[in-house]
Protein backbone atom coordinates (compact mmCIF):
# COMPACT_ATOMS: atom_id res chain seq x y z
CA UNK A 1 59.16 -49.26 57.10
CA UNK A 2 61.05 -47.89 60.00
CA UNK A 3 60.44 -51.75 62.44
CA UNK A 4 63.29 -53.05 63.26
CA UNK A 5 64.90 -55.97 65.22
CA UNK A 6 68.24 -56.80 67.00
CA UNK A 7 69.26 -60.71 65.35
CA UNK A 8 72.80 -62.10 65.68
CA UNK A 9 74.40 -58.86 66.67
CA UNK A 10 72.78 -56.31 64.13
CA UNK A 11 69.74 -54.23 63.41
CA UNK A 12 67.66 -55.42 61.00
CA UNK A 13 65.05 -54.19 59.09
CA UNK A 14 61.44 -55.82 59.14
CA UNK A 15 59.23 -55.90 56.37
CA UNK A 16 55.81 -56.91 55.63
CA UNK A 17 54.08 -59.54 54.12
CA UNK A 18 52.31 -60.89 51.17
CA UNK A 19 49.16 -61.03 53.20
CA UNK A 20 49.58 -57.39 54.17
CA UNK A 21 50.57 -56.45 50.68
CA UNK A 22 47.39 -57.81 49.28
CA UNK A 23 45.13 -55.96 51.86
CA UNK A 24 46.71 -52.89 51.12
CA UNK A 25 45.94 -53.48 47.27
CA UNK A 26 42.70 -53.82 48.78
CA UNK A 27 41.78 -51.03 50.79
CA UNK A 28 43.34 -48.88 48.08
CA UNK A 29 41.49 -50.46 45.16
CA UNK A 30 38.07 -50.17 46.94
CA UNK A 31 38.37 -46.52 48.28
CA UNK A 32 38.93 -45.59 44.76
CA UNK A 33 35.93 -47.35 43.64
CA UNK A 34 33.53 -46.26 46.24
CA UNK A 35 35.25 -42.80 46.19
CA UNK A 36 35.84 -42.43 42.16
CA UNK A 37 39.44 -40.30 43.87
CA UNK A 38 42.80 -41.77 43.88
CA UNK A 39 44.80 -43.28 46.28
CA UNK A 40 48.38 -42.99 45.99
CA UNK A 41 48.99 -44.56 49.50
CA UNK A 42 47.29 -46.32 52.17
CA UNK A 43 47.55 -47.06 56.04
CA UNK A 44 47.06 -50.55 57.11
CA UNK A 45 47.03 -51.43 60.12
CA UNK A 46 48.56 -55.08 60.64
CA UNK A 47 47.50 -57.40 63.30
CA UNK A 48 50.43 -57.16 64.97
CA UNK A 49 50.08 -53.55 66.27
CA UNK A 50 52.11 -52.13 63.61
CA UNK A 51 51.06 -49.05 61.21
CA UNK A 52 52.24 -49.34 57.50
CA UNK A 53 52.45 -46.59 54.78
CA UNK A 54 51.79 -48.27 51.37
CA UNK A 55 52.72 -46.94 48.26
CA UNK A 56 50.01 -47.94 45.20
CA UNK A 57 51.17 -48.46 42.19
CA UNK A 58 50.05 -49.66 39.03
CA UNK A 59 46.36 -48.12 39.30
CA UNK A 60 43.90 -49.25 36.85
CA UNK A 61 39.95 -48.46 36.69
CA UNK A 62 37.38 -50.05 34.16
CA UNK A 63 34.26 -48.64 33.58
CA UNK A 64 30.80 -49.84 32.90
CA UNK A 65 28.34 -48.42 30.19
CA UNK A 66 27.50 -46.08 31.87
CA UNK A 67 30.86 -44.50 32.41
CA UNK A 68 31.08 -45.25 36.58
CA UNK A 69 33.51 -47.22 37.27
CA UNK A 70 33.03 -50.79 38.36
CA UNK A 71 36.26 -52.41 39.37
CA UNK A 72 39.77 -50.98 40.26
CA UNK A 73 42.93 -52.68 39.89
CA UNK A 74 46.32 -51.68 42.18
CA UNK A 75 49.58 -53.45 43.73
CA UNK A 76 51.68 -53.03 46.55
CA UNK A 77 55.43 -53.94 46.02
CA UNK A 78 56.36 -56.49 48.97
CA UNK A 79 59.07 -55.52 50.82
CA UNK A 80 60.73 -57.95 53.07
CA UNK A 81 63.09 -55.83 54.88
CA UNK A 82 66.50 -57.88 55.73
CA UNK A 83 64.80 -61.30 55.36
CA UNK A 84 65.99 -63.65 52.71
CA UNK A 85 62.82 -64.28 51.17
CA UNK A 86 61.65 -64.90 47.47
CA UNK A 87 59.22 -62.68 47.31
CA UNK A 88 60.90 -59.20 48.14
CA UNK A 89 60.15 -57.01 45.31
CA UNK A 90 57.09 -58.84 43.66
CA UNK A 91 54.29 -56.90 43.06
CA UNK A 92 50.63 -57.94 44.80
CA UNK A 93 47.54 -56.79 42.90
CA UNK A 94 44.19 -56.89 43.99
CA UNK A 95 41.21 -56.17 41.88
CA UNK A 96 38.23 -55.11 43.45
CA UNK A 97 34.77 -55.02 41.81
CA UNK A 98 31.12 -54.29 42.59
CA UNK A 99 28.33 -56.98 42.12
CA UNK A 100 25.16 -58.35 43.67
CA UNK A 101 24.79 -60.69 46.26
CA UNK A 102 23.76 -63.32 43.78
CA UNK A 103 27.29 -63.67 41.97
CA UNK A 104 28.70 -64.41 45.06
CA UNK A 105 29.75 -68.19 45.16
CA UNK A 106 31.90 -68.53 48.47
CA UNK A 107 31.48 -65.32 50.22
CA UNK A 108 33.56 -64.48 53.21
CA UNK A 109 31.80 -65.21 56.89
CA UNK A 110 29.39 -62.35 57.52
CA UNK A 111 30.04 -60.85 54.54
CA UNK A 112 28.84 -59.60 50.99
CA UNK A 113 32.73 -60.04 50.19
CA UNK A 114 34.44 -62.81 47.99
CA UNK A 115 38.00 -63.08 47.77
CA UNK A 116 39.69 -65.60 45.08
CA UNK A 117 43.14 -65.88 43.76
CA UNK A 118 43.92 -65.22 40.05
CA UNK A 119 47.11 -65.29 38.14
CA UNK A 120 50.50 -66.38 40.36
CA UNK A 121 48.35 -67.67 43.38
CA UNK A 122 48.62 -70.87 43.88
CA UNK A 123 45.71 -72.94 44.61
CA UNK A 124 45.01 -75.80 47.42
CA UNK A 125 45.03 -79.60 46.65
CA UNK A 126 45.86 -81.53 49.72
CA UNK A 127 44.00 -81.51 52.66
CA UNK A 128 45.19 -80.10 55.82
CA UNK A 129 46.51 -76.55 55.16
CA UNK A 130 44.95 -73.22 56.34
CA UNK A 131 42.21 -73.27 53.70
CA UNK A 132 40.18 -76.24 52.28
CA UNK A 133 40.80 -77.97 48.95
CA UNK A 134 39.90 -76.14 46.07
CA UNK A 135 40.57 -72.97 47.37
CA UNK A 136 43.02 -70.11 46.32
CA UNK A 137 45.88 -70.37 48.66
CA UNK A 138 44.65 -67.00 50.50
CA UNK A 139 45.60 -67.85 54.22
CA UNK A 140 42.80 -67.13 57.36
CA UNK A 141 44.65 -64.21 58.50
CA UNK A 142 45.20 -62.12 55.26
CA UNK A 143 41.30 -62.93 54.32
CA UNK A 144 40.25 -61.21 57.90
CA UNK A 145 42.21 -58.51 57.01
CA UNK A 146 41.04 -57.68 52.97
CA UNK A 147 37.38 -58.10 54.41
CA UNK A 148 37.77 -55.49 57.45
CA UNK A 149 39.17 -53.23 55.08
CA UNK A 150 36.29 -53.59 52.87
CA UNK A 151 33.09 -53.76 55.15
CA UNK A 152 34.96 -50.05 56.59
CA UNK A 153 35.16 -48.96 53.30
CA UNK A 154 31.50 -49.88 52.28
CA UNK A 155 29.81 -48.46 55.89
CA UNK A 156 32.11 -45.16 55.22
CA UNK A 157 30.92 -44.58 51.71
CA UNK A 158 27.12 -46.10 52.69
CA UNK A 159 27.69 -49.39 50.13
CA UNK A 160 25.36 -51.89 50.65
CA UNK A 161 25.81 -53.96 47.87
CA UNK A 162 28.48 -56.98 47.36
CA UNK A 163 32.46 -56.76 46.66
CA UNK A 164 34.43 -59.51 44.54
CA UNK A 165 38.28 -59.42 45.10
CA UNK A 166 40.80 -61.36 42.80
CA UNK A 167 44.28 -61.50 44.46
CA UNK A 168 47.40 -61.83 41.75
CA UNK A 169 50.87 -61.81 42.20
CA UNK A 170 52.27 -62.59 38.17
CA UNK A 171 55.47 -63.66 38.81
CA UNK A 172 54.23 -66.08 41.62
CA UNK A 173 54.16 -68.80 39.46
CA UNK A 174 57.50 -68.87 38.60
CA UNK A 175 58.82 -67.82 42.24
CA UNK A 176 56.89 -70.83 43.44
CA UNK A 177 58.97 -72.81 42.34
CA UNK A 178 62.06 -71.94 44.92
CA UNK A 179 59.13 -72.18 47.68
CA UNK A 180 57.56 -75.28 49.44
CA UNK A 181 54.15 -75.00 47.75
CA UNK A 182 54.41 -78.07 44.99
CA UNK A 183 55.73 -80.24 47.99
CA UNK A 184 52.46 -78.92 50.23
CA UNK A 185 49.95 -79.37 47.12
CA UNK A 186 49.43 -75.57 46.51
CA UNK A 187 50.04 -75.73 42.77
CA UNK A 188 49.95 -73.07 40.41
CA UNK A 189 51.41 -70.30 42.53
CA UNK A 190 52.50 -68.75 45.75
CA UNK A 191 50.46 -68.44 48.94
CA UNK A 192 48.95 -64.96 50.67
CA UNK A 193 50.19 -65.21 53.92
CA UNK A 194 51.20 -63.86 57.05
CA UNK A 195 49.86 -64.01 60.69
CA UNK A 196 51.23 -61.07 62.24
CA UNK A 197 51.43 -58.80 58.76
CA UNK A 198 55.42 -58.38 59.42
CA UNK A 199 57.90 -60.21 58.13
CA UNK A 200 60.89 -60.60 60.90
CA UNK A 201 64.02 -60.21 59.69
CA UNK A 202 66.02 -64.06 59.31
CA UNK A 203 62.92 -65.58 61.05
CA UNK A 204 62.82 -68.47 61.19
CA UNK A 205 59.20 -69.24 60.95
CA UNK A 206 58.37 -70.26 57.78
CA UNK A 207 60.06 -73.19 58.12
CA UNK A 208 57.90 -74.12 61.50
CA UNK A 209 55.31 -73.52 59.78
CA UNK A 210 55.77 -75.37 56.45
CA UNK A 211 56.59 -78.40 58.90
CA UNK A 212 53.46 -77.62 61.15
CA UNK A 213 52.02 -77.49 57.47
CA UNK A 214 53.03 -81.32 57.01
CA UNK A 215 52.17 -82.79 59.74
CA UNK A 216 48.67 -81.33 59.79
CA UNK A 217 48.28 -82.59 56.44
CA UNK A 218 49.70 -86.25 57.16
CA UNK A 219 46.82 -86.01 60.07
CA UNK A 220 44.18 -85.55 57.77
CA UNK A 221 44.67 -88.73 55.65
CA UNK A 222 43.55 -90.37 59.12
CA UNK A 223 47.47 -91.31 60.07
CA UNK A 224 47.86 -91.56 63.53
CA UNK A 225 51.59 -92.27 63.27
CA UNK A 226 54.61 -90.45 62.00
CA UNK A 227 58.06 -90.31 60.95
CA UNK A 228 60.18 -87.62 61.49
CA UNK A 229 63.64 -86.63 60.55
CA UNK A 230 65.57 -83.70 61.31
CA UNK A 231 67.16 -83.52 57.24
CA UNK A 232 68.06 -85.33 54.59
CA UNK A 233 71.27 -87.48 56.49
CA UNK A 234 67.84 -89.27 58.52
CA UNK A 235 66.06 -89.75 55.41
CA UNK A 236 69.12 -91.12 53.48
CA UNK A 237 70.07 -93.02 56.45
CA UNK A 238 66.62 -94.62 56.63
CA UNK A 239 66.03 -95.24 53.76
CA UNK A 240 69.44 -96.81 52.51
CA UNK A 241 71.02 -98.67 55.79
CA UNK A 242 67.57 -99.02 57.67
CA UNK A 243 65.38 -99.61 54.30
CA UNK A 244 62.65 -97.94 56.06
CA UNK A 245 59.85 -96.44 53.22
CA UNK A 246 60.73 -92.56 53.68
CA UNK A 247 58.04 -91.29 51.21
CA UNK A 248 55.49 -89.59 54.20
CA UNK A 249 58.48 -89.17 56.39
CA UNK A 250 59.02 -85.06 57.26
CA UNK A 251 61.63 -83.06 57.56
CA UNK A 252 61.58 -80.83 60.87
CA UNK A 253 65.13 -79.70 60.22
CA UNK A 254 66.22 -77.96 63.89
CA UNK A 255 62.94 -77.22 65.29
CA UNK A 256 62.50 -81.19 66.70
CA UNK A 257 60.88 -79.61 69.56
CA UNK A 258 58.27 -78.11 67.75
CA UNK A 259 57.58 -80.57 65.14
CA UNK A 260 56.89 -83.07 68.56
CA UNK A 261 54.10 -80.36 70.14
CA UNK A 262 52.46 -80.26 66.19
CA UNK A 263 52.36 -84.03 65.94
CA UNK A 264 50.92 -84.02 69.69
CA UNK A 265 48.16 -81.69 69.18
CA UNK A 266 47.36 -83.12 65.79
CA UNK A 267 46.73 -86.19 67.69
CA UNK A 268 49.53 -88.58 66.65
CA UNK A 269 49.94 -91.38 69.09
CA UNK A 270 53.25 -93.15 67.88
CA UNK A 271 56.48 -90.61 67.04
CA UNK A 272 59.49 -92.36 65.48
CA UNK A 273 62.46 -90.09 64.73
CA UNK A 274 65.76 -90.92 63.00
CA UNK A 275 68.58 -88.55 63.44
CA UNK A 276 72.09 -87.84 62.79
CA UNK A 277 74.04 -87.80 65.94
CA UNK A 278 75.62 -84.09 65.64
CA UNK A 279 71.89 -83.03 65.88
CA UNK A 280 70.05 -85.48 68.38
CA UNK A 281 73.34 -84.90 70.72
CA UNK A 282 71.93 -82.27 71.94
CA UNK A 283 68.60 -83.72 73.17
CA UNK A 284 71.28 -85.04 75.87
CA UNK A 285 70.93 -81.60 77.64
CA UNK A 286 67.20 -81.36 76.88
CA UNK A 287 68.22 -78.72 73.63
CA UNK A 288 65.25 -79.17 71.28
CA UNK A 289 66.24 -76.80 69.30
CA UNK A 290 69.38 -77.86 67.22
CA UNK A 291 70.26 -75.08 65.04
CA UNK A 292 74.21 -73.90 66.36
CA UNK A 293 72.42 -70.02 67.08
CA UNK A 294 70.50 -71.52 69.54
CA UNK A 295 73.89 -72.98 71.22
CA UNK A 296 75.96 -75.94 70.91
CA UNK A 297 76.75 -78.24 73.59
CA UNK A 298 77.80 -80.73 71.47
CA UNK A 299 81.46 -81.54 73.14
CA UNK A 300 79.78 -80.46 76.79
CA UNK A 301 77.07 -83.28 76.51
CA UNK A 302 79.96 -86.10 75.51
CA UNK A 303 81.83 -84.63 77.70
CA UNK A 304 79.17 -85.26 80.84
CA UNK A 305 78.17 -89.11 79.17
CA UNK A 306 82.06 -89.71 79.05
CA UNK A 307 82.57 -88.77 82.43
CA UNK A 308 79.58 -90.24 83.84
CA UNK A 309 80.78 -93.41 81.92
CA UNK A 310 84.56 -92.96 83.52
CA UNK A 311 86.41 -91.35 81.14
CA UNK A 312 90.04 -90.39 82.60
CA UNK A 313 91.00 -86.87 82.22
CA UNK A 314 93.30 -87.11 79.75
CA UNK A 315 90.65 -89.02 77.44
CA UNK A 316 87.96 -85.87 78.06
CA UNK A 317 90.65 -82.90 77.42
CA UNK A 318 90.56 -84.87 74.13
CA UNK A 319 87.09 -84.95 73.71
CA UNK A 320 86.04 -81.26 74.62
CA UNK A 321 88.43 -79.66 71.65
CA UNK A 322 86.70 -81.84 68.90
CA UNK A 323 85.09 -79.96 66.41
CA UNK A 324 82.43 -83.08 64.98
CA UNK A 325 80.69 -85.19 67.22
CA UNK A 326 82.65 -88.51 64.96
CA UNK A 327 85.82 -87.18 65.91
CA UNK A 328 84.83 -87.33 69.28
CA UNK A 329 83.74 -90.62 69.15
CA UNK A 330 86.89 -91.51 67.92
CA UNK A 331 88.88 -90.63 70.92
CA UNK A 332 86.41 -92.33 72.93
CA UNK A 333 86.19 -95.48 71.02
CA UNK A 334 90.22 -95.50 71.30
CA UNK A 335 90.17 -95.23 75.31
CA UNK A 336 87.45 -97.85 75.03
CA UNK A 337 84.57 -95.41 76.34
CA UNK A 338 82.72 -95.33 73.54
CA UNK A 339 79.76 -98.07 74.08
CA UNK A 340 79.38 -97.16 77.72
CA UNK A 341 79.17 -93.07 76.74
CA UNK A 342 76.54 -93.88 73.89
CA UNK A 343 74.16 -95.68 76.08
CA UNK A 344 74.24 -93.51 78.64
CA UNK A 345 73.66 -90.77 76.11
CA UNK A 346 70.60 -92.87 74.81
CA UNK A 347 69.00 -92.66 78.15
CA UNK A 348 69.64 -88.61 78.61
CA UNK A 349 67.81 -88.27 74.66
CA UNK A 350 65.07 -90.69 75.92
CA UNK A 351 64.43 -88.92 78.57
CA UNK A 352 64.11 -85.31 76.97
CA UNK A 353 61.72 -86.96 74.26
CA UNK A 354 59.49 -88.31 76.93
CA UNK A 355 59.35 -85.12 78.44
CA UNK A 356 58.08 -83.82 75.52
CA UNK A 357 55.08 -85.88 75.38
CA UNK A 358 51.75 -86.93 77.11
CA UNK A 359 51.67 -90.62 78.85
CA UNK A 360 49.88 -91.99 76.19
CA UNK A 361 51.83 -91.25 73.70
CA UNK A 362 55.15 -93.62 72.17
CA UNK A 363 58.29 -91.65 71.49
CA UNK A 364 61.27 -93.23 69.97
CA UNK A 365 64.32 -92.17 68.01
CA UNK A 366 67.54 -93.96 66.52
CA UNK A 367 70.48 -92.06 66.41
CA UNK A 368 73.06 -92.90 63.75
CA UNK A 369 76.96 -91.91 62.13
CA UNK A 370 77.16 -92.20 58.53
CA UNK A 371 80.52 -93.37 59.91
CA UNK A 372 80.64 -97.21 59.08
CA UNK A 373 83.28 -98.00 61.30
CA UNK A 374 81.50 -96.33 64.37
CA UNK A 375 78.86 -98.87 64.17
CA UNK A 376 76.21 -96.72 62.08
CA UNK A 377 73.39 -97.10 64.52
CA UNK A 378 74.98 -95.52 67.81
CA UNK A 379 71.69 -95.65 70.34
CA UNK A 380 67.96 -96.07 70.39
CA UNK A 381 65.27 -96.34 72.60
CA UNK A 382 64.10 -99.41 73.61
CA UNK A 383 60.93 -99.57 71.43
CA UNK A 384 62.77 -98.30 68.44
CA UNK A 385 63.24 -101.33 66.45
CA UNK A 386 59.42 -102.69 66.90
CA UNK A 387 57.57 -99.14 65.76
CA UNK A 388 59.90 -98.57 63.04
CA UNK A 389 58.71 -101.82 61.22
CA UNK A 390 55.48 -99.35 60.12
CA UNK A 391 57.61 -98.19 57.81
CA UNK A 392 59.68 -101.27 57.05
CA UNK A 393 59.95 -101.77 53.02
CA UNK A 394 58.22 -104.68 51.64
């Protein structure tokens, strides 16, 4: 596909994605069955606006006794364009067949139209993700889109009668593996997905998601607290120095912000966070977003506490050429600024978490070095100590 975006000073190409790939497979599949023609390629249109020319490959028709044909079998290759993902390459079947209305188990809303997963889709075991336990791992979005297909297929070629569809993707077993799925509960393959149908290039979506995944999940076992951490330094740290029990915490790696407006909506009333100071520094200039593409700040925001705390010159010319936030500390703890600089960059992070967050619910963080000699626990906000004894270790 011709799509493309501008990202970190090049053009990149977008692709599309598994979702889209498997409605494709679709629409192909039943025109061929309704029409008894081939289709070597197919527009879709995705939900995002955008047209896609898809190549069909692998076509496959059984036939009945009769000699009509009563289910066709045909893949789209994924293409992910210049994202990094797993799946570029792997090839999404779909198998469309015809049946009555009485073999359908778990049709799709207002539909004669079941869609299942078969080999290399994984299949839901944990509460909380798009689709309900038991289910095959086909997400809301790509479902809407195989059924449209499908009910415009039937009215074109007058087919009132019912349509089973079996998703596979055979190497998605194996390429789950390098995904998040075992950690979510979607076990024996990969998910259909996609909200948009295109795949931006380096997005970095799928790892809000997966974390918006979490949370929702962590909601549904009737938790109305939570842990987070931006990586594994807070869960090591936690776990090890703190001895806090890390096993439900999550991982929001730089996307704090957003991992605070998914615990919000999922109705979480106590947030406790543990981070590393080179990424919660930069809550001290309300940046909740931590990843260095976003900006840094790092040296800036000492730089502001140090002064505010007063720092002589000489002490922040030192301070702004430091390339880790412990090295900066350093120079500060050696004019004796150090303590005085931390708390008041304890306040500034309290404040941007509170911001983040209705009245009535808690927010509080520690902020830690791994650096023994700094003191290990730097700051925290005042309530810090109390909420994090829910996950104390007995």
């Amino acid at each position: 596909m011709e799509l493309t975006r501008y990202v970190n000073g090049k053009i990149m190409r977008c692709g599309y994605t598994t979702g889209s790939c498997a409605a494709g497979a679709s629409k192909a599949a039943v025109l061929m069955l309704l029409s008894g023609r081939e289709v070597p390629v197919v527009d879709l249109l995705t939900p995002a606006g955008e047209m896609l020319h898809l190549d069909i490959l692998e076509i496959r028709a059984d036939k009945g006794p009769d000699g009509k044909e009563i289910s066709v079998s045909c893949a789209v290759r994924k293409d992910s364009g210049d994202d990094p993902d797993v799946t570029n390459g792997t090839l999404v079947f779909s198998t469309v067949s015809l049946c009555s209305a009485e073999d359908l188990k778990d049709p799709e809303p207002d539909s004669l139209i079941e869609i299942d997963g078969g080999q290399g889709v994984g299949r839901v075991t944990k509460a909380g993700l798009d689709q309900s336990v038991g289910r095959a791992a086909i997400n809301s979005t790509p479902r809407r889109m195989i059924t449209q297909e499908l009910k415009e297929a039937a009215a074109k070629y007058g087919y009132g009668g019912a349509l089973k569809v079996t998703v596979s993707i055979p190497e998605g077993e194996r390429l789950a593996k390098k995904t998040f799925n075992p950690r979510l509960g979607i076990v024996g393959g990969i998910s259909v997905i996609g909200t948009t149908g295109i795949v931006e290039p380096m997005s970095n979506q799928a790892l809000v998601d997966t974390t918006k995944v979490e949370i929702r999940q962590l909601a549904a076992k009737g938790r109305t607290d939570i842990f987070l951490v931006p990586g594994n330094y807070g869960r090591d740290f936690a776990r090890d120095v703190l001895k806090l029990d890390v096993s439900e915490c999550i991982a929001m790696s730089n996307f704090i912000g957003d991992a605070i407006n998914s615990a919000v909506e999922c109705g979480f009333k106590r947030i406790f966070m543990v981070g590393h100071i080179g990424k919660m520094v930069k809550l001290g200039i309300g940046q909740t977003f931590t990843h260095s593409s976003g900006g840094d700040g790092r040296m800036e925001t000492l730089l502001a506490c140090a002064l505010e705390a007063g720092a002589d010159l000489e002490t922040l010319k030192k301070v702004l050429p430091c390339a880790t936030t412990d090295a900066a500390l350093d120079v500060l703890k050696a004019a004796g600024k150090m303590d005085e600089t931390l708390k008041i960059l304890g306040k500034r992070i309290e404040a941007t978490l509170l911001r983040k967050v209705p009245d009535d619910v808690q927010i509080e963080y520690i902020c830690f070095t791994n650096r023994e000699d700094l003191g290990g626990v730097l700051c925290q906000s005042p309530g810090a100590a109390e909420l994090s004894k829910l996950w104390k270790k007995e």
